[in-house]
Protein backbone atom coordinates (compact mmCIF):
# COMPACT_ATOMS: atom_id res chain seq x y z
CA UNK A 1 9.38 8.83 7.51
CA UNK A 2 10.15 9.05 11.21
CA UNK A 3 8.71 6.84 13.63
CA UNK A 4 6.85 9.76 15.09
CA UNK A 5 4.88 10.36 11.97
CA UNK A 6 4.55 6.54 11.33
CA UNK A 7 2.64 6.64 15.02
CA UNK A 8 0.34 9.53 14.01
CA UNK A 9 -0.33 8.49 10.28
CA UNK A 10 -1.53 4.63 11.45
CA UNK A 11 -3.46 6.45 14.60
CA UNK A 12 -5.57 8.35 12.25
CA UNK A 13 -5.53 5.79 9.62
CA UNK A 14 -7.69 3.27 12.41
CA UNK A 15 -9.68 6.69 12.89
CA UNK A 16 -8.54 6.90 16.98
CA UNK A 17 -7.79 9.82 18.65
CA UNK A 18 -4.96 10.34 21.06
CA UNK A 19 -6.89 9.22 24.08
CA UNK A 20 -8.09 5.85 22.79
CA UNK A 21 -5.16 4.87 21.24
CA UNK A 22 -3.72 5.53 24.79
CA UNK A 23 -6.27 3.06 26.43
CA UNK A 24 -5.96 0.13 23.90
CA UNK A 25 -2.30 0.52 24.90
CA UNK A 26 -2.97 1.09 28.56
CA UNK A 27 -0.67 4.10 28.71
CA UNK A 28 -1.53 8.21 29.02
CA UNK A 29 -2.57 10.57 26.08
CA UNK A 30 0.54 13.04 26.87
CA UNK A 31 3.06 9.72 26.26
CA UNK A 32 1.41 9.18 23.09
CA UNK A 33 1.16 13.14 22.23
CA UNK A 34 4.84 12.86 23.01
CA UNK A 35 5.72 9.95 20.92
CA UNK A 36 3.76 11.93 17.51
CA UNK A 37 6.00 15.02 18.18
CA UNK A 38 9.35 13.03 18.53
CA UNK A 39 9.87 14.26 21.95
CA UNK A 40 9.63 10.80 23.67
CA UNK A 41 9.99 7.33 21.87
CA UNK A 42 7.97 4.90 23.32
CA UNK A 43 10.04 1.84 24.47
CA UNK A 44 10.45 -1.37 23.02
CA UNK A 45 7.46 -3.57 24.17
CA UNK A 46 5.71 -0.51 23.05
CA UNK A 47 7.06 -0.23 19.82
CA UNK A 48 5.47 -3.92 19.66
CA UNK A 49 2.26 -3.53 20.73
CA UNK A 50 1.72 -0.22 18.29
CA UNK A 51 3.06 -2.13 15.16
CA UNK A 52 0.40 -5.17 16.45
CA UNK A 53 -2.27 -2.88 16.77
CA UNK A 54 -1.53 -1.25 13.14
CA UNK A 55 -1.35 -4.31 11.45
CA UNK A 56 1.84 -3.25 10.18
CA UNK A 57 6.18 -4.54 10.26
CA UNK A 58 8.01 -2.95 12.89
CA UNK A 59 10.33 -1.80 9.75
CA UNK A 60 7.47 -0.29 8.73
CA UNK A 61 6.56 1.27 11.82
CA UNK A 62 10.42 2.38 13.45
CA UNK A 63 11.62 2.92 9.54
CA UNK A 64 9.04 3.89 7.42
CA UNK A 65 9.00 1.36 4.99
CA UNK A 66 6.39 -0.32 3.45
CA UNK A 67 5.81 -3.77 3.12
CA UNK A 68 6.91 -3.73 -0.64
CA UNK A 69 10.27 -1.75 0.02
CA UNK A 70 10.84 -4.72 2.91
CA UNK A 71 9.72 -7.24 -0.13
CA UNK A 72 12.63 -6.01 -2.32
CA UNK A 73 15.43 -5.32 0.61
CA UNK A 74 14.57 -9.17 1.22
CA UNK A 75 15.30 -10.21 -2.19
CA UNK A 76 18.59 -8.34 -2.33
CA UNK A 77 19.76 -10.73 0.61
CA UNK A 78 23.18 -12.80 0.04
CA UNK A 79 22.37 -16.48 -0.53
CA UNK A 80 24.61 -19.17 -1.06
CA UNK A 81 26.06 -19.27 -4.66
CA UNK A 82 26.61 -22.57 -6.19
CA UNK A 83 29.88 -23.35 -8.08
CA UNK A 84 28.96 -22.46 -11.24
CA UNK A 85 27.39 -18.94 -10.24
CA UNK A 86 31.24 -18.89 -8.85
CA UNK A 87 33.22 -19.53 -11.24
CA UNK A 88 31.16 -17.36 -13.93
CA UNK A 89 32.13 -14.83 -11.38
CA UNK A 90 35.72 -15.86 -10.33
CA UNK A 91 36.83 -17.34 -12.99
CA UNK A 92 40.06 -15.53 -12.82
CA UNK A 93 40.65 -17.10 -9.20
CA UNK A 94 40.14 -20.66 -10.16
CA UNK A 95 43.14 -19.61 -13.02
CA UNK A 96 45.32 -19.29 -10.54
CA UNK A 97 44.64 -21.10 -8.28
CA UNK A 98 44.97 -24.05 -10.67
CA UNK A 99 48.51 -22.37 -11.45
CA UNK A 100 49.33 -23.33 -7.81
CA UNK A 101 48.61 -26.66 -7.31
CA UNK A 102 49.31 -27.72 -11.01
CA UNK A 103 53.13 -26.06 -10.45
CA UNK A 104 52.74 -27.26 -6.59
CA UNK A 105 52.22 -30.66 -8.02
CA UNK A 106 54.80 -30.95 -10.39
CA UNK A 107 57.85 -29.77 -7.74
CA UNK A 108 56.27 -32.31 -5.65
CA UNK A 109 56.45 -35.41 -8.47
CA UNK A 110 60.03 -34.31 -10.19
């Protein structure tokens, strides 16, 4: 959903028209009437205040996802892997690269 429709769905959600969402933000009704048809995107403190006033992630507000989308993207972040998660994984790798220092090792001694 674009942020356009995210503006106009939350406006009408808190029951506001165009005019008093435009005076809790201190700006005109034809900015906001802009910003719901995609013709203008309201700038960055903006973008801010609107998510503030929704209650609601700037994610949710600029990208359209909900809190429990955001919830799942966060679990699906990289986090360090220990050695074991590793080596279940690269086992291969550790192979050879204990083929290298074991044959590096016994030039080096002979």
């Amino acid at each position: 959903m674009k942020m356009a429709e995210q503006i106009k769905k939350h406006r009408k959600e808190l029951g506001l028209t165009q005019e008093e969402l435009a005076d809790k933000l201190n700006t005109t009704r034809q900015s906001v009437s802009k910003w719901e048809q995609g013709t203008l995107e309201p700038n960055i403190q903006m973008i801010n205040n609107l998510a503030v006033l929704f209650g609601i992630s700037l994610d949710n507000l600029v990208n359209g996802k909900s809190n429990d989308e955001v919830n799942v993207n966060e679990n699906c972040v990289s986090r360090p892997m220990n050695f074991w998660e590793f080596a279940s994984q690269k086992w291969w790798l550790i192979i050879i690269i204990l083929l290298i220092v074991s044959g590096t090792l016994s030039q080096i001694f002979n």
